[in-house]
Protein backbone atom coordinates (compact mmCIF):
# COMPACT_ATOMS: atom_id res chain seq x y z
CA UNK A 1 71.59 61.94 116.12
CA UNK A 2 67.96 61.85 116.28
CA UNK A 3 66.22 60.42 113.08
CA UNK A 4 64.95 63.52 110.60
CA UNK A 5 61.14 64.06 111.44
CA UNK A 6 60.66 65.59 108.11
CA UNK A 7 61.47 62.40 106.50
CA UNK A 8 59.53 60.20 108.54
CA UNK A 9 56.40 62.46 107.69
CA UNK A 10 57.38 62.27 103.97
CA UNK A 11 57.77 58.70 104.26
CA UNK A 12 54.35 58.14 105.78
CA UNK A 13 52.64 60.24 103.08
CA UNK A 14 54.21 58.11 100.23
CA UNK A 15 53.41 55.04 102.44
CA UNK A 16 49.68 56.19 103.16
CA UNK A 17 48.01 53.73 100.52
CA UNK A 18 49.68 50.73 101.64
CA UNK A 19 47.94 48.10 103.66
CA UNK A 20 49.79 46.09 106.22
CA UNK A 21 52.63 49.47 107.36
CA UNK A 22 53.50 49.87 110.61
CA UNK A 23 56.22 52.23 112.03
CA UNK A 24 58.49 51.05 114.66
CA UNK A 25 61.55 52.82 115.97
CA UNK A 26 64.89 50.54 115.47
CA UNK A 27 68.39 51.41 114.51
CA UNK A 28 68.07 54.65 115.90
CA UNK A 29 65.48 55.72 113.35
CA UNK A 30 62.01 55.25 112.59
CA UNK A 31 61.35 52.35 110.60
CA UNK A 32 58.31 51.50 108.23
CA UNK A 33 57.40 47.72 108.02
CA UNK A 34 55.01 46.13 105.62
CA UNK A 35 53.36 42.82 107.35
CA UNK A 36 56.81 43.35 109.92
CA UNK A 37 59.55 43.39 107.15
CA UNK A 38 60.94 46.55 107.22
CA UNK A 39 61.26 48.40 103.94
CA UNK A 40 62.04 51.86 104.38
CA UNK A 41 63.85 54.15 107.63
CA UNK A 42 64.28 57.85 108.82
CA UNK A 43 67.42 56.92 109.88
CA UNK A 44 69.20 57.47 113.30
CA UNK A 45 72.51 58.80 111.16
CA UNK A 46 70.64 60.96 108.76
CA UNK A 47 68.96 60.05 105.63
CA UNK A 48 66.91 56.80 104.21
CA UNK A 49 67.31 53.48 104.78
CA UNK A 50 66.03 51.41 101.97
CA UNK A 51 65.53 47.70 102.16
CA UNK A 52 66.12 46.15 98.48
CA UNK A 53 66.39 43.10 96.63
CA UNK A 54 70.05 41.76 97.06
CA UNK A 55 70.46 41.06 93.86
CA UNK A 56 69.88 44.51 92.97
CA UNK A 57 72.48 45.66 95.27
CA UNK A 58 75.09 46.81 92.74
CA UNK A 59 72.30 48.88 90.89
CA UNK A 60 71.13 50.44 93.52
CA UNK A 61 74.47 51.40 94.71
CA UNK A 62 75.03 52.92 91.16
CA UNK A 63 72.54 55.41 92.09
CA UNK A 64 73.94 58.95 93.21
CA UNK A 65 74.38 59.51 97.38
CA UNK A 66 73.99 55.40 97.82
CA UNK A 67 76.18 53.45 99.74
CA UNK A 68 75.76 49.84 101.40
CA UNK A 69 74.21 50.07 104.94
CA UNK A 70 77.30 49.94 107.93
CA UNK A 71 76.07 48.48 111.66
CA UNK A 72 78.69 47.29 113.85
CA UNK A 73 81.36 47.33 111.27
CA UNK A 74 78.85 44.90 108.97
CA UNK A 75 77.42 45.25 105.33
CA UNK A 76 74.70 43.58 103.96
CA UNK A 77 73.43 43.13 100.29
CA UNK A 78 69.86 44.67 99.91
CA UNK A 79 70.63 47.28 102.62
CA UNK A 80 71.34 50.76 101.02
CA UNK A 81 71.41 53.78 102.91
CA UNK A 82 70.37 57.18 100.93
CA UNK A 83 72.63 60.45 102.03
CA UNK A 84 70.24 63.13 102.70
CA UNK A 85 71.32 64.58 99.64
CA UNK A 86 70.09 62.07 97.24
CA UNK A 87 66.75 62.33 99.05
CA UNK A 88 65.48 65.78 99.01
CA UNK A 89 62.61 65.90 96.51
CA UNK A 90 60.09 63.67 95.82
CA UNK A 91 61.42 62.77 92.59
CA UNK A 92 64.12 61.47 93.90
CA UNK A 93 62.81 59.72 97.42
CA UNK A 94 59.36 58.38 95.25
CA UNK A 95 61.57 55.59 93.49
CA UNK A 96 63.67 54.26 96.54
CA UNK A 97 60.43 53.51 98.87
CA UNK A 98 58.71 52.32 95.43
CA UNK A 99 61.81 49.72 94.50
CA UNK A 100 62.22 48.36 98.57
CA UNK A 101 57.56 48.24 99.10
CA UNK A 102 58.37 45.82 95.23
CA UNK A 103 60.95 43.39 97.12
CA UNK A 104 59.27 43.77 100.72
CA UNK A 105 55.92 42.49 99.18
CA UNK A 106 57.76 39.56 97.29
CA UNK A 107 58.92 38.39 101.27
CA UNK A 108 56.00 35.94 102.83
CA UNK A 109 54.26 38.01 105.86
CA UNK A 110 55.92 37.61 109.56
């Protein structure tokens, strides 16, 4: 499955003020990185991607249509991925890029 193009152009307009964003496709989505950590995906599988403090896992996974990121069998704290569902407004995709751009900009640049 090819990553959601509408998404990705959402993404970019809620990302347009941020210095240091570059897109780069990986997991089989279009990623967004801010100075090369990624924060926020299109993903590959459908939906968002959304890098976030670990610590904050189990609150973000509170949050309706969350669930912890899956690759190769894997999970990871701090990597949520959004069903499509939980995405479809701006109200509800404005918070997830706004909580992973607070933790990406706490990481020191690559």
């Amino acid at each position: 499955m090819a990553y959601d193009e509408t998404l990705a152009n959402r993404l970019r307009e809620l990302l347009a003020g941020e210095h240091g964003i570059t897109e780069k496709k990986m997991f089989g989505g279009l990623a967004f990185l801010l100075n090369g950590h990624m924060t926020v995906s299109a993903s590959g599988k459908g939906g968002l991607l959304a890098r976030v403090d670990p610590a904050q896992t189990d609150a973000a996974l509170a949050r309706p249509h969350a669930s912890l990121m899956e690759m190769r069998g894997r999970t990871m704290d701090g990597w949520i991925r959004v069903a499509p569902e939980g995405i479809k407004t701006k109200r509800q995709l404005e918070p997830w890029v706004k909580r992973s751009l607070s933790y990406v900009k706490t990481l020191a640049p690559k």
